[in-house]
N, C-alpha and C. Protein backbone atom coordinates (compact mmCIF):
# COMPACT_ATOMS: atom_id res chain seq x y z
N UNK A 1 -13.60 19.28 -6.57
CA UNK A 1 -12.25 18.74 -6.50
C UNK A 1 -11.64 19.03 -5.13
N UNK A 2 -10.86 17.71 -4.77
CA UNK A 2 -10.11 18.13 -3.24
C UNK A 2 -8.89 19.23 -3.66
N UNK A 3 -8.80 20.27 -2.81
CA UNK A 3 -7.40 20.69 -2.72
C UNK A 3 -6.17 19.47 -2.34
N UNK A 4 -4.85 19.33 -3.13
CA UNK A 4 -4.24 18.61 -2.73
C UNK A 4 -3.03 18.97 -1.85
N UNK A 5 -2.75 17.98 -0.59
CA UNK A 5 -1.88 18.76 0.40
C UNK A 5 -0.89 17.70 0.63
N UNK A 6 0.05 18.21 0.96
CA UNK A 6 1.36 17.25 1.21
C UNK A 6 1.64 16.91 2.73
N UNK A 7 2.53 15.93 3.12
CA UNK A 7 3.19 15.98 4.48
C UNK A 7 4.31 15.55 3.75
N UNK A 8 5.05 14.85 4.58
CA UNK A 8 6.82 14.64 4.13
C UNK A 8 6.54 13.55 3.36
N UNK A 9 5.92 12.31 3.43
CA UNK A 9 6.38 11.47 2.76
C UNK A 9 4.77 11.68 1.86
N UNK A 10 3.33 12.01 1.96
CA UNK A 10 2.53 11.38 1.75
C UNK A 10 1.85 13.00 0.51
N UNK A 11 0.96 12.45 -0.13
CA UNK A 11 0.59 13.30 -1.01
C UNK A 11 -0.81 13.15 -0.87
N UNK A 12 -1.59 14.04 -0.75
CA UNK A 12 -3.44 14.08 -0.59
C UNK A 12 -3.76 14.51 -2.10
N UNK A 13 -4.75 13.41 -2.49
CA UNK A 13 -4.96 13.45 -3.74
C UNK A 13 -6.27 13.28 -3.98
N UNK A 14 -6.72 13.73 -5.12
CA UNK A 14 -8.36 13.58 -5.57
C UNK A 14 -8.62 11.99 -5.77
N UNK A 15 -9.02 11.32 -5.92
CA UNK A 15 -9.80 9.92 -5.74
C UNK A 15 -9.42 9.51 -8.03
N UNK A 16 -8.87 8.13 -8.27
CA UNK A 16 -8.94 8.05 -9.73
C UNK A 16 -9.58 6.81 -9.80
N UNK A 17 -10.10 6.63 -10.97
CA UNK A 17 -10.29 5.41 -10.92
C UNK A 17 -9.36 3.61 -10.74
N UNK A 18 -8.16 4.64 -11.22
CA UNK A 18 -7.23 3.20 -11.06
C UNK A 18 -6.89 3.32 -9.41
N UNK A 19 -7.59 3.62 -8.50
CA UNK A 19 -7.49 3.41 -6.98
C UNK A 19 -8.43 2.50 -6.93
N UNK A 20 -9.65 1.94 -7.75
CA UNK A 20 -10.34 1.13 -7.08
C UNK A 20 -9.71 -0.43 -7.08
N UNK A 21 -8.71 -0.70 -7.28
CA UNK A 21 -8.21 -2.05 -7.32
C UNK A 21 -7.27 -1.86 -6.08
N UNK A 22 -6.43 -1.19 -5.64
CA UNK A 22 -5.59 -1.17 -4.44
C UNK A 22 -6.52 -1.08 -3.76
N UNK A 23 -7.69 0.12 -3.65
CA UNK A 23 -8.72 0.21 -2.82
C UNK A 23 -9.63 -0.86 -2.17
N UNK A 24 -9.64 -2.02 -3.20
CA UNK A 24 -10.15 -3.18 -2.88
C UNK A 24 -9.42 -4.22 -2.23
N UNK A 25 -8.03 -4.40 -2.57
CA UNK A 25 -7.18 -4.86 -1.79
C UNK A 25 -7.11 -4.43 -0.18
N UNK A 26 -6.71 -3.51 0.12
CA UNK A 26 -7.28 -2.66 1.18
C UNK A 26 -8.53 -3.63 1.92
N UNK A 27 -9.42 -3.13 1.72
CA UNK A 27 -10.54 -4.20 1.96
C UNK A 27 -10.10 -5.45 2.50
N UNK A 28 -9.97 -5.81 1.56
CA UNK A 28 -9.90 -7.50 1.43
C UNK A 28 -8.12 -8.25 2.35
N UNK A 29 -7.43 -7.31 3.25
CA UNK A 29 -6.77 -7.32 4.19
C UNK A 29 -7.08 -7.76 5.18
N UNK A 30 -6.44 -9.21 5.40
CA UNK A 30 -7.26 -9.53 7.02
C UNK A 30 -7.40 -8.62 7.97
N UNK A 31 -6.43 -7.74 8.64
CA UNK A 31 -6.84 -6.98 9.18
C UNK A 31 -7.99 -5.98 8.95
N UNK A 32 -8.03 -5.27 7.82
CA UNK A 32 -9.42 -4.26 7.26
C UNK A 32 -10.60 -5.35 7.54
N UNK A 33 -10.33 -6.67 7.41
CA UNK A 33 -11.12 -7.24 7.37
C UNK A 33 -11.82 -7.53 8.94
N UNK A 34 -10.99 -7.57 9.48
CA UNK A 34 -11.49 -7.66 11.06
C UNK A 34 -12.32 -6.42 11.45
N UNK A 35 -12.42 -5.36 10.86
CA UNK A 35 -12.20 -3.75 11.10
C UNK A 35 -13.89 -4.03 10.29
N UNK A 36 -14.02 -3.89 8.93
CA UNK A 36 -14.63 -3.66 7.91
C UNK A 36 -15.62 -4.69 7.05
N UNK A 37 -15.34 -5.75 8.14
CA UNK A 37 -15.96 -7.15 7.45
C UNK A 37 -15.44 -7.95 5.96
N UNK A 38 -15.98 -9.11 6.24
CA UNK A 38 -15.56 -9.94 4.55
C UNK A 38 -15.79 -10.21 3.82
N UNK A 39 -16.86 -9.54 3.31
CA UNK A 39 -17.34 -9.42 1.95
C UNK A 39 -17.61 -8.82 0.56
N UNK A 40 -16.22 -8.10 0.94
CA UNK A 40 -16.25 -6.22 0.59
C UNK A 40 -15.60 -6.92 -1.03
N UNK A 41 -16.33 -6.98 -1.91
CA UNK A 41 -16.64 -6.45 -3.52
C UNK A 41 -15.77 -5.53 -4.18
N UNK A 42 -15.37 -5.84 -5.70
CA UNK A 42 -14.53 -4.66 -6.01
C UNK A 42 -15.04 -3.59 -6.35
N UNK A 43 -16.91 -3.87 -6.78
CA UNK A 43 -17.99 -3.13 -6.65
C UNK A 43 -18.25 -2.05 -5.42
N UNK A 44 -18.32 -2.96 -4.36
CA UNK A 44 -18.05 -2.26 -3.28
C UNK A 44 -16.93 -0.99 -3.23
N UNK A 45 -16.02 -1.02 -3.33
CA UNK A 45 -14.78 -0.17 -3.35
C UNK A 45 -15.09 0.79 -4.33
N UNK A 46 -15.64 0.31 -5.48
CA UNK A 46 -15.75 1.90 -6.37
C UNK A 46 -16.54 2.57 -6.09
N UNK A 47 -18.24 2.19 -5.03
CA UNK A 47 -18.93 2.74 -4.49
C UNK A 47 -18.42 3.50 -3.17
N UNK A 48 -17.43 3.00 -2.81
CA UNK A 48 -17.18 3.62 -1.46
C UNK A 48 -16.31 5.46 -1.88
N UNK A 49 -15.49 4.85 -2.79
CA UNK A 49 -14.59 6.21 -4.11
C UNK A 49 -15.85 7.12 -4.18
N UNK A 50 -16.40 6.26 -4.51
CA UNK A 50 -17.92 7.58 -5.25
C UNK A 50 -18.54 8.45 -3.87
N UNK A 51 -18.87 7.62 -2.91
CA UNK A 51 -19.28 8.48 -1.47
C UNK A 51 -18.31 9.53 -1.22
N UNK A 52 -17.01 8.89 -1.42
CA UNK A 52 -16.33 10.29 -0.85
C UNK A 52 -15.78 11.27 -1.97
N UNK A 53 -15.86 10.46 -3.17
CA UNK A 53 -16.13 12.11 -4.54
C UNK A 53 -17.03 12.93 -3.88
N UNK A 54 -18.40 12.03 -3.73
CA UNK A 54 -19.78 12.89 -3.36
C UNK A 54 -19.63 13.63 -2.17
N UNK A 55 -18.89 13.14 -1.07
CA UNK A 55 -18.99 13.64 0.15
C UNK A 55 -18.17 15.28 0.06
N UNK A 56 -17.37 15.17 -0.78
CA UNK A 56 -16.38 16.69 -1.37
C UNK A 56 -17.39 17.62 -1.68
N UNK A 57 -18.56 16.86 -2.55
CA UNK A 57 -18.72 18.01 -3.39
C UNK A 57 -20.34 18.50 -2.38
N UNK A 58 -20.81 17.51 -1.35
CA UNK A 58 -21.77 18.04 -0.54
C UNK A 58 -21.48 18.68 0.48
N UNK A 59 -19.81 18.43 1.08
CA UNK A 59 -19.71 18.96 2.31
C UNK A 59 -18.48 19.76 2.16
N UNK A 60 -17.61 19.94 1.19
CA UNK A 60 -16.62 20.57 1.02
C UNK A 60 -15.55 20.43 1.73
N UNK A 61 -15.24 19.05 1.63
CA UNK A 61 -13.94 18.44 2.33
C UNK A 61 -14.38 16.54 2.51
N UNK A 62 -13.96 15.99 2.66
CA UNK A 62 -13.82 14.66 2.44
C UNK A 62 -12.79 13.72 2.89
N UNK A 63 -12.66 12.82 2.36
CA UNK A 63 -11.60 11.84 2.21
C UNK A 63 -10.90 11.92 1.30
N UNK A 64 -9.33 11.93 1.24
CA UNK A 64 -8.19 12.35 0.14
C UNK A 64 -8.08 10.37 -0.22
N UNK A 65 -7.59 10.20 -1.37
CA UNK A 65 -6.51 9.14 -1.48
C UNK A 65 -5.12 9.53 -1.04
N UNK A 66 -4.47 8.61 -0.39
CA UNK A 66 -3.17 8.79 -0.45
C UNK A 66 -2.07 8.49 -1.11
N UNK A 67 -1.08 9.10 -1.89
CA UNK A 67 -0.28 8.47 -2.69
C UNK A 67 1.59 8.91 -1.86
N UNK A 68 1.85 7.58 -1.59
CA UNK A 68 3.18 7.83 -1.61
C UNK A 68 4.33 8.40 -2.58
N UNK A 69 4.71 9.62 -1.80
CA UNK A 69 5.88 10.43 -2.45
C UNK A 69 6.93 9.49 -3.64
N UNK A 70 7.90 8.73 -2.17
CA UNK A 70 8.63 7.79 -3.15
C UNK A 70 8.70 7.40 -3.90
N UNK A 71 7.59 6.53 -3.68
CA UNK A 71 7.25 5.12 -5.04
C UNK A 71 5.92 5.55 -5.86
N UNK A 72 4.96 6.45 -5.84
CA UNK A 72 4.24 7.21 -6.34
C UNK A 72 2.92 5.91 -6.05
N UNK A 73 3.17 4.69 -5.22
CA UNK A 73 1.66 4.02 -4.94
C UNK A 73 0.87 3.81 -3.85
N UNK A 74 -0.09 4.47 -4.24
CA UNK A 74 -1.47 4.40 -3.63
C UNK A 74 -1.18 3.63 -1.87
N UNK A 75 -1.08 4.61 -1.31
CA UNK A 75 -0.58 4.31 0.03
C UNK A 75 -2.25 4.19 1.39
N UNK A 76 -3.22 4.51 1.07
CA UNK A 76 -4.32 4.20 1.79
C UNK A 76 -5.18 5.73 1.40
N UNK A 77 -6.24 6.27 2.30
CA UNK A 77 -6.87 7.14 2.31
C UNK A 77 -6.70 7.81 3.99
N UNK A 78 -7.04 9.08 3.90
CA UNK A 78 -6.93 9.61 5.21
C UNK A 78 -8.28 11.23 4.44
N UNK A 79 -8.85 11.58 5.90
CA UNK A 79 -9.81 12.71 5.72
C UNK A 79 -10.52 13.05 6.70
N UNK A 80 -11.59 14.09 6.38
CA UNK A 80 -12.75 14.01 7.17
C UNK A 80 -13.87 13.82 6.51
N UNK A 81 -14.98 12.92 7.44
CA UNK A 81 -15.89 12.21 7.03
C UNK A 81 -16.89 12.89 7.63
N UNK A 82 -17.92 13.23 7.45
CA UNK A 82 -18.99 13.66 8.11
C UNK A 82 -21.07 13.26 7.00
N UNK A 83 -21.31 11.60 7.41
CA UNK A 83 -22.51 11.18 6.51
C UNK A 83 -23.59 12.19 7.62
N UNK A 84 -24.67 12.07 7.06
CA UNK A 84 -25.86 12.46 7.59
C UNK A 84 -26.07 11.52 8.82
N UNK A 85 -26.08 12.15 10.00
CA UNK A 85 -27.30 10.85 10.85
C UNK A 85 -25.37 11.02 12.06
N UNK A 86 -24.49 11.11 11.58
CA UNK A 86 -23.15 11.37 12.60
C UNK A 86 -23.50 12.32 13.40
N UNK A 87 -23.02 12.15 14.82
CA UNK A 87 -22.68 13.82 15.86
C UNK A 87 -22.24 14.47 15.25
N UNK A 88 -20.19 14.04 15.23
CA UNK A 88 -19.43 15.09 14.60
C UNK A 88 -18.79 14.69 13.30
N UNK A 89 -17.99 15.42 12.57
CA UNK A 89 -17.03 15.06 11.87
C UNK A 89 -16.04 14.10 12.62
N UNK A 90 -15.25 13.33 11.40
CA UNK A 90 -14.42 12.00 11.75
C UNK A 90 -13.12 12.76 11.26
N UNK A 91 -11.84 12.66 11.77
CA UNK A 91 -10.72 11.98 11.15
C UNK A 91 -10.92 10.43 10.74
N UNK A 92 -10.87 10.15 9.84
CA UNK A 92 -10.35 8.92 9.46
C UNK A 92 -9.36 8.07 8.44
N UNK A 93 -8.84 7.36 8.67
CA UNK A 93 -8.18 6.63 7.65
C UNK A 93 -7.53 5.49 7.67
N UNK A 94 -7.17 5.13 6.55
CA UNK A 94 -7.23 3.42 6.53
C UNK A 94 -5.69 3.42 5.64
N UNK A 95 -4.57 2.51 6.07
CA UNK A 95 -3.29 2.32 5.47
C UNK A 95 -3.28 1.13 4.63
N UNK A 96 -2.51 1.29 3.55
CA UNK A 96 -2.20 -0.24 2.77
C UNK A 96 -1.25 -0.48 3.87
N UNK A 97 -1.89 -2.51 3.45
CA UNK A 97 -0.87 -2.85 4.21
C UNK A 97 0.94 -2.69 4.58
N UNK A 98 0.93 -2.91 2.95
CA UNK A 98 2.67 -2.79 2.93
C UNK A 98 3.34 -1.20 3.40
N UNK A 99 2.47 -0.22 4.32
CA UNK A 99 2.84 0.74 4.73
C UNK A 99 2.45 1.19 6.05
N UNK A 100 1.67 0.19 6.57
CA UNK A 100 1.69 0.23 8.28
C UNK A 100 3.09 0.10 8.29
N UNK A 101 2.62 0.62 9.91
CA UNK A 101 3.41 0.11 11.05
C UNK A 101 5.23 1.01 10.93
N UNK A 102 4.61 2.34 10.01
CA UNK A 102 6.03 3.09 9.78
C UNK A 102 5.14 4.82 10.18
N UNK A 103 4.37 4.92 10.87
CA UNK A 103 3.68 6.45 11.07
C UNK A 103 3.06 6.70 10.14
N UNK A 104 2.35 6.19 9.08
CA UNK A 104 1.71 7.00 7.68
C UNK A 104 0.45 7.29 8.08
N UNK A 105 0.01 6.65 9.11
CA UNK A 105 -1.11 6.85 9.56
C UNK A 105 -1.44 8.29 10.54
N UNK A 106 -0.50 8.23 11.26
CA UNK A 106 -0.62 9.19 12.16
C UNK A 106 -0.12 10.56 11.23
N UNK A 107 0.70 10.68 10.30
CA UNK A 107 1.10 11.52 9.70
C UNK A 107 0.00 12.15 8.86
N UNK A 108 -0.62 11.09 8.70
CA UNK A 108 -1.88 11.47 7.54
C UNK A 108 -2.82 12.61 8.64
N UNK A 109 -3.22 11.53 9.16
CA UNK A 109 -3.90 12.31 10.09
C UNK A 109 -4.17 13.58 11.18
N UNK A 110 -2.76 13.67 11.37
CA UNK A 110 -2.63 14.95 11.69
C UNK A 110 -2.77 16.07 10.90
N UNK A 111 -2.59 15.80 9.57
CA UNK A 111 -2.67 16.78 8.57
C UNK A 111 -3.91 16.91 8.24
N UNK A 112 -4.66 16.14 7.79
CA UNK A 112 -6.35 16.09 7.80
C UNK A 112 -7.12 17.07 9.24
N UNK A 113 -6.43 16.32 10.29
CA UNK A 113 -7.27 17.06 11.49
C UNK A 113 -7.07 18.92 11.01
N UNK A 114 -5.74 19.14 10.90
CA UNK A 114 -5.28 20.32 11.26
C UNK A 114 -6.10 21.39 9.73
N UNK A 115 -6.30 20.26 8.74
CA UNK A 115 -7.22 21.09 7.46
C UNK A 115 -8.42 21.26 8.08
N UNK A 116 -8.94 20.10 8.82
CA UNK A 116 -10.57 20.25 9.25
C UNK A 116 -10.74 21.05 10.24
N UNK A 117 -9.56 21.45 11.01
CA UNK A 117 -9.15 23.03 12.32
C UNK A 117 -9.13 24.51 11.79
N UNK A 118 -8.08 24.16 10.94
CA UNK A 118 -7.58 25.67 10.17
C UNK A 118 -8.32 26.01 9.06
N UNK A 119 -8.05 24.76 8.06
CA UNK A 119 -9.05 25.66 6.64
C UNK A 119 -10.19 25.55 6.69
N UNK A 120 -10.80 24.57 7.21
CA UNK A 120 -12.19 24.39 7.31
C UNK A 120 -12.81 25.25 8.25
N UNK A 121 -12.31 25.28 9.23
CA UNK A 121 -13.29 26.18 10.65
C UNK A 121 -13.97 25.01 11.04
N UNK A 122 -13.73 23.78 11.79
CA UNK A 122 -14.82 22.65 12.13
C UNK A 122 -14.34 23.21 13.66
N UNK A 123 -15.45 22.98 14.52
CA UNK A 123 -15.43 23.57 16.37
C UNK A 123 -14.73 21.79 16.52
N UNK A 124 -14.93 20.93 15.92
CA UNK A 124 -15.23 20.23 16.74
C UNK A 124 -14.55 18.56 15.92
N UNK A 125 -13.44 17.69 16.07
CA UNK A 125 -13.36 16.91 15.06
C UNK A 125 -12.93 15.71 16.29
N UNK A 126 -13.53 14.32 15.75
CA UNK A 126 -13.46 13.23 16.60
C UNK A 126 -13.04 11.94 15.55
N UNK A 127 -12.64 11.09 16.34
CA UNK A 127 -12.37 9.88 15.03
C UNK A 127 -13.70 8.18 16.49
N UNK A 128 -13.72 7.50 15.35
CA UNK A 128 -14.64 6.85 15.60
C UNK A 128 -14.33 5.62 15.62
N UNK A 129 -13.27 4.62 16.92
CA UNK A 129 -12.87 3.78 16.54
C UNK A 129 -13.56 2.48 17.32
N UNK A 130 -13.22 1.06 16.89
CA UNK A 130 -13.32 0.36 16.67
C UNK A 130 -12.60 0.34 18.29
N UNK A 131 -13.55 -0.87 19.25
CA UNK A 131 -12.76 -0.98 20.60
C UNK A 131 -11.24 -1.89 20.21
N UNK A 132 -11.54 -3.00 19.28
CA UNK A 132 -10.62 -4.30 18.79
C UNK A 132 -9.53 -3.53 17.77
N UNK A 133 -9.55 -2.35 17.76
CA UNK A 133 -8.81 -2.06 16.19
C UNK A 133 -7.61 -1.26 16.91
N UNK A 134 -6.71 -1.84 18.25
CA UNK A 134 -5.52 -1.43 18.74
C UNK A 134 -4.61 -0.44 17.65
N UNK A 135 -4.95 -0.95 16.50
CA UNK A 135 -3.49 0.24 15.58
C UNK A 135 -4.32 1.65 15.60
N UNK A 136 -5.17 1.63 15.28
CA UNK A 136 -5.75 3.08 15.28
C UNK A 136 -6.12 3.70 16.75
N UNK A 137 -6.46 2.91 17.68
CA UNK A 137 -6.38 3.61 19.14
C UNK A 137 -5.06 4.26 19.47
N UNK A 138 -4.06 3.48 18.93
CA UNK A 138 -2.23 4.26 19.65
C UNK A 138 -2.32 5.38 18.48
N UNK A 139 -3.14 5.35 17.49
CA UNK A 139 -2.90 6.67 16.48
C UNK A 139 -3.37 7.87 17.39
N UNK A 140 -4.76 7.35 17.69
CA UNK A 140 -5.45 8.67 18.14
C UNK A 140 -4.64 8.97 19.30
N UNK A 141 -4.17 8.08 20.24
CA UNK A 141 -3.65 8.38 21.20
C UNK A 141 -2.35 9.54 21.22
N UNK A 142 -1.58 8.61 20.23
CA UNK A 142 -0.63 9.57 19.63
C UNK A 142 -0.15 11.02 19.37
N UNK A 143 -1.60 11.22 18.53
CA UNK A 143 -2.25 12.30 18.18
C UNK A 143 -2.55 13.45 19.09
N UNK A 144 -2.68 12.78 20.29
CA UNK A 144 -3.17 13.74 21.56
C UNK A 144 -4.71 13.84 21.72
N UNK A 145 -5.50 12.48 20.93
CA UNK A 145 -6.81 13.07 20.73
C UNK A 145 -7.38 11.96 22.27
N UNK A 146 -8.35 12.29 23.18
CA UNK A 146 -8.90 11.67 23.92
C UNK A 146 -9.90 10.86 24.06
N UNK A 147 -10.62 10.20 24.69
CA UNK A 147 -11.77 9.24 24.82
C UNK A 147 -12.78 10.61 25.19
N UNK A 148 -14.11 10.30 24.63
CA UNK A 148 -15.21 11.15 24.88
C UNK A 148 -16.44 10.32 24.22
N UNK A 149 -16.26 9.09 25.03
CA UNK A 149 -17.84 8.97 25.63
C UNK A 149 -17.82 7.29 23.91
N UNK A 150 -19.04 7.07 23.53
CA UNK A 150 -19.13 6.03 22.84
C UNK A 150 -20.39 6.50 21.61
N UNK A 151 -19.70 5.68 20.84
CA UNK A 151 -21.14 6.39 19.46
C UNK A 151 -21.65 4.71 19.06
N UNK A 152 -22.92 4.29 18.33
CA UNK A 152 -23.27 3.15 17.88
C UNK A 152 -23.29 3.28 16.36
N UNK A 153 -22.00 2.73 15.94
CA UNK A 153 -22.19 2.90 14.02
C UNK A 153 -22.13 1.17 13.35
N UNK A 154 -23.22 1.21 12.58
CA UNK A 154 -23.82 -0.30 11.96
C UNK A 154 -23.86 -1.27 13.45
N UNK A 155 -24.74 -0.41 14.20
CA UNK A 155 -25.05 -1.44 14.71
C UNK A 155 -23.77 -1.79 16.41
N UNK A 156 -22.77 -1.44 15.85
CA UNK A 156 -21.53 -1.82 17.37
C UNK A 156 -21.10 0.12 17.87
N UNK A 157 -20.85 -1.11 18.93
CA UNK A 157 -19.95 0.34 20.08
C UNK A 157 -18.90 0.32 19.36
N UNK A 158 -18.43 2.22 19.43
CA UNK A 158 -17.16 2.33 18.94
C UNK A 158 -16.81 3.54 20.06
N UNK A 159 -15.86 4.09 20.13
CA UNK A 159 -15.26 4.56 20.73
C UNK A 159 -14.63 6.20 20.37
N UNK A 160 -15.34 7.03 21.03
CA UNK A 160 -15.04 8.59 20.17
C UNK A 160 -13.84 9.01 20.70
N UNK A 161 -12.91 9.50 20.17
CA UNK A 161 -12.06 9.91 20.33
C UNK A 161 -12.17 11.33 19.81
N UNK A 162 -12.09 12.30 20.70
CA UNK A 162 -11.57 13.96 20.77
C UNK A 162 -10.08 14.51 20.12
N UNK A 163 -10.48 15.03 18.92
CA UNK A 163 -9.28 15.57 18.60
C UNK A 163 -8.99 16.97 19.16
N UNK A 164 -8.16 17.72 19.95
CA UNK A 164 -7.86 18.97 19.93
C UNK A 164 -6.89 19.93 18.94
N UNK A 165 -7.12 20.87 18.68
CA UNK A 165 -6.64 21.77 17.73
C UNK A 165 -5.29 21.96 18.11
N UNK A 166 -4.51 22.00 17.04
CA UNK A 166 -3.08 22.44 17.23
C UNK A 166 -2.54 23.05 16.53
């Protein structure tokens, strides 16, 4: 089970099954879609839930769901990711739409980095973006995290970004 952690507006939560339908929506977002491709299944989405149940219980930390405080719905995912065959661990995360473009992203994420700094003990945490995926470059940027160099995931250049500890 994830420990669950708060920021001001956002709540880090264990993964349920009634996330795989927002979760798929998500997906199926033109934008995610530019990001994540278009063919993403609602199948797909409960498999992706299950990697990062699994990824908790192999690596002891993961990807949270996110649930908004306010309105108590399913606001995107934010974590750290680390599959077999990666350099480093990832910040990553992905916003519902109807909650871009207000900081949930960057909020998430700072809090994730700073679990994968402090509670975890990671030397070392990077996020892995997308050259075309401008909203998440001004995150990392944001963030204070830097360019360090390029990784090849499915196949395309992406762009590592250096998180430093704070």
């Amino acid at each position: 089970m994830a420990p669950e952690l708060e920021t001001a507006r956002l709540r880090f939560r264990d993964w349920r099954e009634s996330d795989v339908d927002p979760f798929h929506a998500f997906y199926r977002d033109p934008r995610s879609e530019a990001v994540y491709g278009t063919d993403a299944q609602r199948s797909d989405a409960w498999r992706r839930i299950a990697l990062f149940v699994g990824h908790w219980q192999l690596r002891g930390y993961g990807p949270w769901a996110l649930e908004d405080k306010k309105s108590g719905r399913f606001a995107g995912y934010c974590g750290l990711w680390f599959p077999e065959g990666w350099d480093d661990p990832e910040v990553g995360w992905g916003i519902m739409p109807e909650f871009r473009g207000a900081g949930y992203a960057g909020e998430a994420a700072a809090r994730a980095r700073d679990y994968g700094y402090r509670e975890k003990g990671l030397a070392r945490l990077v996020s892995y973006i997308s050259p075309g995926n401008k909203a998440s470059l001004r995150v990392a940027e944001k963030l204070g995290a830097r360019p360090d160099g390029e990784f090849v995931l499915n196949g395309k250049i992406h762009l590592v970004y250096l998180h430093t500890k704070h």
